[in-house]
C-alpha atoms as a PDB file:
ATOM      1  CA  UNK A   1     163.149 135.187 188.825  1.00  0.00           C
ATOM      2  CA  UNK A   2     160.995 133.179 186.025  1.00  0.00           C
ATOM      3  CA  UNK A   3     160.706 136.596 184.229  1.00  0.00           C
ATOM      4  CA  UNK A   4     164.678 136.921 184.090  1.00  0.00           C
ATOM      5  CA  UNK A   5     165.083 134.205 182.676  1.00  0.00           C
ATOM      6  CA  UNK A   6     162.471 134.859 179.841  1.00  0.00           C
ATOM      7  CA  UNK A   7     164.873 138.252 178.983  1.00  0.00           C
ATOM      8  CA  UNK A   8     168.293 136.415 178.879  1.00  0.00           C
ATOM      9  CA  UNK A   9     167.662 135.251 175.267  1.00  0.00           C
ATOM     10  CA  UNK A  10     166.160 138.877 174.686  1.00  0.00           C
ATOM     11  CA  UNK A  11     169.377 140.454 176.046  1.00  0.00           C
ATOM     12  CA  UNK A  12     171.959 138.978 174.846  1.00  0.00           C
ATOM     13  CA  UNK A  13     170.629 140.227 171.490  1.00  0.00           C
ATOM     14  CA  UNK A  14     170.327 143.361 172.543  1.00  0.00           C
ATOM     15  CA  UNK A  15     174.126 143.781 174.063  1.00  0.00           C
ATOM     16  CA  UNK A  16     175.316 141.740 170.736  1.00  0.00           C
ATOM     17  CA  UNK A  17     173.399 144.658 168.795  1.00  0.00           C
ATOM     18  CA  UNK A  18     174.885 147.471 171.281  1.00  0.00           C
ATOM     19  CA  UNK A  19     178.260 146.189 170.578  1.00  0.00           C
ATOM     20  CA  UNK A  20     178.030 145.916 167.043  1.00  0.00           C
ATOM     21  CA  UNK A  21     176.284 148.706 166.189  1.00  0.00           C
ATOM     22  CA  UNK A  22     178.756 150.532 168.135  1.00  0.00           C
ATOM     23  CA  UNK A  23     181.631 149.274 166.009  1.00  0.00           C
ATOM     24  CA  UNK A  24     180.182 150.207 163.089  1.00  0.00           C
ATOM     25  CA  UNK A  25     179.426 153.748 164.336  1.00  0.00           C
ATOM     26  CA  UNK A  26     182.817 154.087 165.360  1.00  0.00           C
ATOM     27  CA  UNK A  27     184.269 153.343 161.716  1.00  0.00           C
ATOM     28  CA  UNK A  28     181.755 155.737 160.741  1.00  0.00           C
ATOM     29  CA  UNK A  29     182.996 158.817 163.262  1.00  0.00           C
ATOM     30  CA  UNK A  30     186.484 157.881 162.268  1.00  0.00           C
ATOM     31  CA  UNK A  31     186.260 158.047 158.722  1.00  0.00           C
ATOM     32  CA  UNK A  32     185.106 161.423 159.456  1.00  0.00           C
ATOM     33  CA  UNK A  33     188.545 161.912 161.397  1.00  0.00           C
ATOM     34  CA  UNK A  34     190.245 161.103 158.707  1.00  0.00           C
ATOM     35  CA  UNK A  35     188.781 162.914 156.332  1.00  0.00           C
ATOM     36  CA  UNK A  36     189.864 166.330 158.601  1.00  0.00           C
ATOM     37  CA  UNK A  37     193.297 165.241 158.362  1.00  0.00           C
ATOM     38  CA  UNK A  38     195.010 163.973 161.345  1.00  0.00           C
ATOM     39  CA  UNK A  39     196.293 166.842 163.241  1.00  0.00           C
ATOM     40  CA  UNK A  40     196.004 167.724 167.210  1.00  0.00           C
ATOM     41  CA  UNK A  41     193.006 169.741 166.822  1.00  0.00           C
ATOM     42  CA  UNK A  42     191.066 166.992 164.393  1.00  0.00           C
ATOM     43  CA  UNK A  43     192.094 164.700 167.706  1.00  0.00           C
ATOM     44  CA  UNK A  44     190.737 167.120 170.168  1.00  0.00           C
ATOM     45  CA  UNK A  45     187.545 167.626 167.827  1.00  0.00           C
ATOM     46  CA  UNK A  46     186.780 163.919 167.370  1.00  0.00           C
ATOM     47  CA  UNK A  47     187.097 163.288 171.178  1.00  0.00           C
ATOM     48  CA  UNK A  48     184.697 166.621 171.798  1.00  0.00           C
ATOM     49  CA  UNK A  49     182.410 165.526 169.540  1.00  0.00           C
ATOM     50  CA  UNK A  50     182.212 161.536 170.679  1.00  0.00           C
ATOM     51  CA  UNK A  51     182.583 161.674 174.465  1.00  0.00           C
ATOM     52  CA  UNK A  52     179.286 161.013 174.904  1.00  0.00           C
ATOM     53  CA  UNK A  53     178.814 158.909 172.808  1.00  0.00           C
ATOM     54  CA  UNK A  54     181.629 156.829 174.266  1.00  0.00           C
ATOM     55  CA  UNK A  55     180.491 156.842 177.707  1.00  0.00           C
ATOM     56  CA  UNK A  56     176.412 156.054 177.410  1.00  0.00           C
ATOM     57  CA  UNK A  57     177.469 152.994 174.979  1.00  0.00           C
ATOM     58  CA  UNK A  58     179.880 151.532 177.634  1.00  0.00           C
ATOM     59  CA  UNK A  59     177.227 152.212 180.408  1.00  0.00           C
ATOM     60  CA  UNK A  60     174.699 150.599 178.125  1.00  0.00           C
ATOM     61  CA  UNK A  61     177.255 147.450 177.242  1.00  0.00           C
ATOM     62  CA  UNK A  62     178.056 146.942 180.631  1.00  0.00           C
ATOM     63  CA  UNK A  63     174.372 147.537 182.204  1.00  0.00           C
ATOM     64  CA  UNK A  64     173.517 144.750 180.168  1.00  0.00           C
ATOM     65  CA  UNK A  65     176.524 142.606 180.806  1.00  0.00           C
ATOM     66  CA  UNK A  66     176.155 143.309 184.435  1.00  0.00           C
ATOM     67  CA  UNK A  67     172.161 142.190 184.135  1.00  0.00           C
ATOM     68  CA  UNK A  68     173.102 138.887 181.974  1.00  0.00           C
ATOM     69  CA  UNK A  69     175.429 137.721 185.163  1.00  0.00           C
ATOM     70  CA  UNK A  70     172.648 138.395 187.465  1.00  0.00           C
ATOM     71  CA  UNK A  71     170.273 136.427 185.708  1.00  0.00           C
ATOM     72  CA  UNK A  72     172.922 133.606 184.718  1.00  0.00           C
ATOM     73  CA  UNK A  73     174.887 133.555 187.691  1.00  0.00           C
ATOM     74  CA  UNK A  74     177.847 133.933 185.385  1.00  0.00           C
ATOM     75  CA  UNK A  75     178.530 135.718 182.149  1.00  0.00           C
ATOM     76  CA  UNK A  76     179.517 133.836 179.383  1.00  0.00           C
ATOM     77  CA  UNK A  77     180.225 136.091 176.156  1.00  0.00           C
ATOM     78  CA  UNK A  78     179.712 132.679 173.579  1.00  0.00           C
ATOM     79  CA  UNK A  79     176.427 132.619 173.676  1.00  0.00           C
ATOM     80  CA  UNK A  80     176.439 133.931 169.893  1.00  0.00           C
ATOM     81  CA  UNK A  81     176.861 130.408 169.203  1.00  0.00           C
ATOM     82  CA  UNK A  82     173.147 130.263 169.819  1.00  0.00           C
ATOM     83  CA  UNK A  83     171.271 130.076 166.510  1.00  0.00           C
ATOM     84  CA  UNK A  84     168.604 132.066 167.518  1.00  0.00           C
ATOM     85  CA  UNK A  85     170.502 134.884 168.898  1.00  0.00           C
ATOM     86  CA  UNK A  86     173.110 134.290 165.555  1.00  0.00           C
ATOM     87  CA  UNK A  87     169.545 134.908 163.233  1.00  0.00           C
ATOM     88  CA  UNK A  88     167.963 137.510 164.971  1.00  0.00           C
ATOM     89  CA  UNK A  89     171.073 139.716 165.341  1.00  0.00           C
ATOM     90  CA  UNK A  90     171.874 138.957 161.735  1.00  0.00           C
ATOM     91  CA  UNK A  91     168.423 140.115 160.260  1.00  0.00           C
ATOM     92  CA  UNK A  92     168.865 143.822 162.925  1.00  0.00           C
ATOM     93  CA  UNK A  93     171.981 144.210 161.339  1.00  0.00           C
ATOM     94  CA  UNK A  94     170.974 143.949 158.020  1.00  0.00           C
ATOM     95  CA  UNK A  95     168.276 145.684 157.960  1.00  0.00           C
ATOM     96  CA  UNK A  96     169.625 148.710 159.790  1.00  0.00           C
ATOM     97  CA  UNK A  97     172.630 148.646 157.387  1.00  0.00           C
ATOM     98  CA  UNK A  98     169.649 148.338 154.313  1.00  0.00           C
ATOM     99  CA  UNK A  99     167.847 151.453 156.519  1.00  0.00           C
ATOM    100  CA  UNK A 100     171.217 153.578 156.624  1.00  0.00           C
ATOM    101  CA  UNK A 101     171.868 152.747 152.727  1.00  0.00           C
ATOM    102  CA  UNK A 102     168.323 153.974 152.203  1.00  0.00           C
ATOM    103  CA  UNK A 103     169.200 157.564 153.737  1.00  0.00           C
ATOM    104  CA  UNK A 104     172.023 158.184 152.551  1.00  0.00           C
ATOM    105  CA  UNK A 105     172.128 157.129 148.872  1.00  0.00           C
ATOM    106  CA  UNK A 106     169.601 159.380 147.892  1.00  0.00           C
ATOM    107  CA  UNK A 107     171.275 162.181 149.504  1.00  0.00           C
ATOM    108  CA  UNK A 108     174.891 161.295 148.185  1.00  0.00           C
ATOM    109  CA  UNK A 109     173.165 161.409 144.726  1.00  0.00           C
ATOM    110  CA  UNK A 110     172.034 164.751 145.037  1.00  0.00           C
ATOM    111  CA  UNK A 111     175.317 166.305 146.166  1.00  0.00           C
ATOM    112  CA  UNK A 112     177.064 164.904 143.679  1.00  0.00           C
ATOM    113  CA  UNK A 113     174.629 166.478 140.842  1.00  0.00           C
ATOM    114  CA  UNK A 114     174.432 169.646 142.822  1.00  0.00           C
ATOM    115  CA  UNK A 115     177.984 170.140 143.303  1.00  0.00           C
ATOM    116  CA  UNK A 116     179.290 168.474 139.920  1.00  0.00           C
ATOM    117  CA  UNK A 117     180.888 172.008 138.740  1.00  0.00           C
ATOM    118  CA  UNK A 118     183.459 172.314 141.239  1.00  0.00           C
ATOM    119  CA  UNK A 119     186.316 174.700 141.414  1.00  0.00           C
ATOM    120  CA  UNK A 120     189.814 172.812 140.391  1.00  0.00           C
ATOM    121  CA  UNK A 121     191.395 174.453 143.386  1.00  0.00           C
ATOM    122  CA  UNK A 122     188.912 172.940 145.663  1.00  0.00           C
ATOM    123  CA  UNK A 123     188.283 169.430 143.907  1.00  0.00           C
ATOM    124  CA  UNK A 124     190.832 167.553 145.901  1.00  0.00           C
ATOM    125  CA  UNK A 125     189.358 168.312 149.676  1.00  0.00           C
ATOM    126  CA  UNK A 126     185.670 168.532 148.170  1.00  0.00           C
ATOM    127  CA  UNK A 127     186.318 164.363 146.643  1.00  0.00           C
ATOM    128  CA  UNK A 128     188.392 163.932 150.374  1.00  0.00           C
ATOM    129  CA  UNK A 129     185.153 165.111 151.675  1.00  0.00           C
ATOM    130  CA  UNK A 130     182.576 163.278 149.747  1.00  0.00           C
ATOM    131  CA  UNK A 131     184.638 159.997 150.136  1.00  0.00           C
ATOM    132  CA  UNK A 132     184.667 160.574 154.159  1.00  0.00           C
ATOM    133  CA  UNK A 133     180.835 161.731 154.654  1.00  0.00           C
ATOM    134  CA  UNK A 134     178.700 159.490 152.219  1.00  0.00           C
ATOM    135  CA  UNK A 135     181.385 156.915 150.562  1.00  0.00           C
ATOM    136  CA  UNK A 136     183.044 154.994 153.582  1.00  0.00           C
ATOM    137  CA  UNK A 137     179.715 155.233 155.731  1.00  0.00           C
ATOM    138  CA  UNK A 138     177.847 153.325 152.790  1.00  0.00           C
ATOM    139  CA  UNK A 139     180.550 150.166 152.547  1.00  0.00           C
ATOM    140  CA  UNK A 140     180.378 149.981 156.294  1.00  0.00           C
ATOM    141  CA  UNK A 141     176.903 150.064 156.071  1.00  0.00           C
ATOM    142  CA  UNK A 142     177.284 147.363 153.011  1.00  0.00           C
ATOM    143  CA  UNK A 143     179.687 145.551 155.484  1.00  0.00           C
ATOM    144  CA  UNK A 144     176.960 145.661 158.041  1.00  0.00           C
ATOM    145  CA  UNK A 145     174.466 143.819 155.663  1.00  0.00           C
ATOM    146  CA  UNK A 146     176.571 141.171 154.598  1.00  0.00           C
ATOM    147  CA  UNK A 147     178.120 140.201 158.240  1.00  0.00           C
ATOM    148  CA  UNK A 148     173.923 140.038 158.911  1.00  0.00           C
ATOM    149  CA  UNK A 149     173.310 137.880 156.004  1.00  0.00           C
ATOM    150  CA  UNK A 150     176.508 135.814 156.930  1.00  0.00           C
ATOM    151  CA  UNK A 151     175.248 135.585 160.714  1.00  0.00           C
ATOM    152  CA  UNK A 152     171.581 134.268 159.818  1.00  0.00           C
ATOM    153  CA  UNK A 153     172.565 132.328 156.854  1.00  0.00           C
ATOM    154  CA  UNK A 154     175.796 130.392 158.717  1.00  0.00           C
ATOM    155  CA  UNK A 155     174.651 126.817 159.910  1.00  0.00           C
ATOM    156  CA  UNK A 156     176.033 124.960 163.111  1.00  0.00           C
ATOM    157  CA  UNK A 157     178.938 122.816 162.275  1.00  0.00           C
ATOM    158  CA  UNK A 158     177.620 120.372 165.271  1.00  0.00           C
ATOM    159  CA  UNK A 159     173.933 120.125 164.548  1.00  0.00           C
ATOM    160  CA  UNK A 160     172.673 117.944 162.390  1.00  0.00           C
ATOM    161  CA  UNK A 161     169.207 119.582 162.010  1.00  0.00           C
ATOM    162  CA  UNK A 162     170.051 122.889 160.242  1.00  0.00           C
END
């Protein structure tokens, strides 16, 4: 039982990275949603196409919740209160959202330059497009970095060593 104990701290950052990364990810599969226009088959698509998803991230979030009661005897969701947990989460965060950025601005670069001559008729759904698959995912992901910085940089209002 020594040994769960040594994983609560461990876990909790884990499930608060689950749940946040999971957020993010589903701002990110939505602005794709939007970006098809929302009609009954873009619906039927986006569900299709995150089902999965859906299900193995609540089976992940509540394996882990379920493992954190076992181990505590109760669940208590505050414990991002923790400093420790608050840092460590912060710095995954950001540098997953710095990661992400990485990818994909390099990439949005070179689709704009290679796709710069575009047909009037088409220019409308081709920005609508551009805006949905590289614009929205990199401010979310810029979101992401600065709710990480905010996390590890934000100080106890109660303690009087930080």
């Amino acid at each position: 039982m020594k040994y769960d104990k040594e994983l609560r701290i461990p876990l909790q950052i884990a499930l608060l990275f689950v749940v946040f990364s999971s957020i993010f990810t589903l701002l990110e599969n939505l602005s794709f949603f939007v970006s098809m226009g929302v009609n009954k088959e873009s619906i039927v698509y986006f569900f299709k196409r995150n089902t999965f998803w859906f299900i193995v991230m609540l089976l992940i979030i509540l394996g882990l919740s379920m493992y954190l009661k076992k181990v505590d005897g109760k669940y208590n969701p505050c414990f991002i209160s923790n400093r420790t947990i608050r840092s460590t989460l912060g710095l995954l965060l950001a540098f997953e959202g710095l990661v992400i950025i990485s990818s994909r601005a390099s990439l949005f670069l070179l689709t704009i330059q290679a796709n710069q001559p575009v047909v009037p008729a088409f220019k409308e759904s081709y920005i609508r497009s551009i805006l949905a698959s590289y614009v929205i995912p990199i401010i979310l992901n810029l979101v992401k970095i600065f709710l990480g910085l905010y996390m590890v940089l934000q100080k106890n209002k109660n303690s009087e060593l930080e």
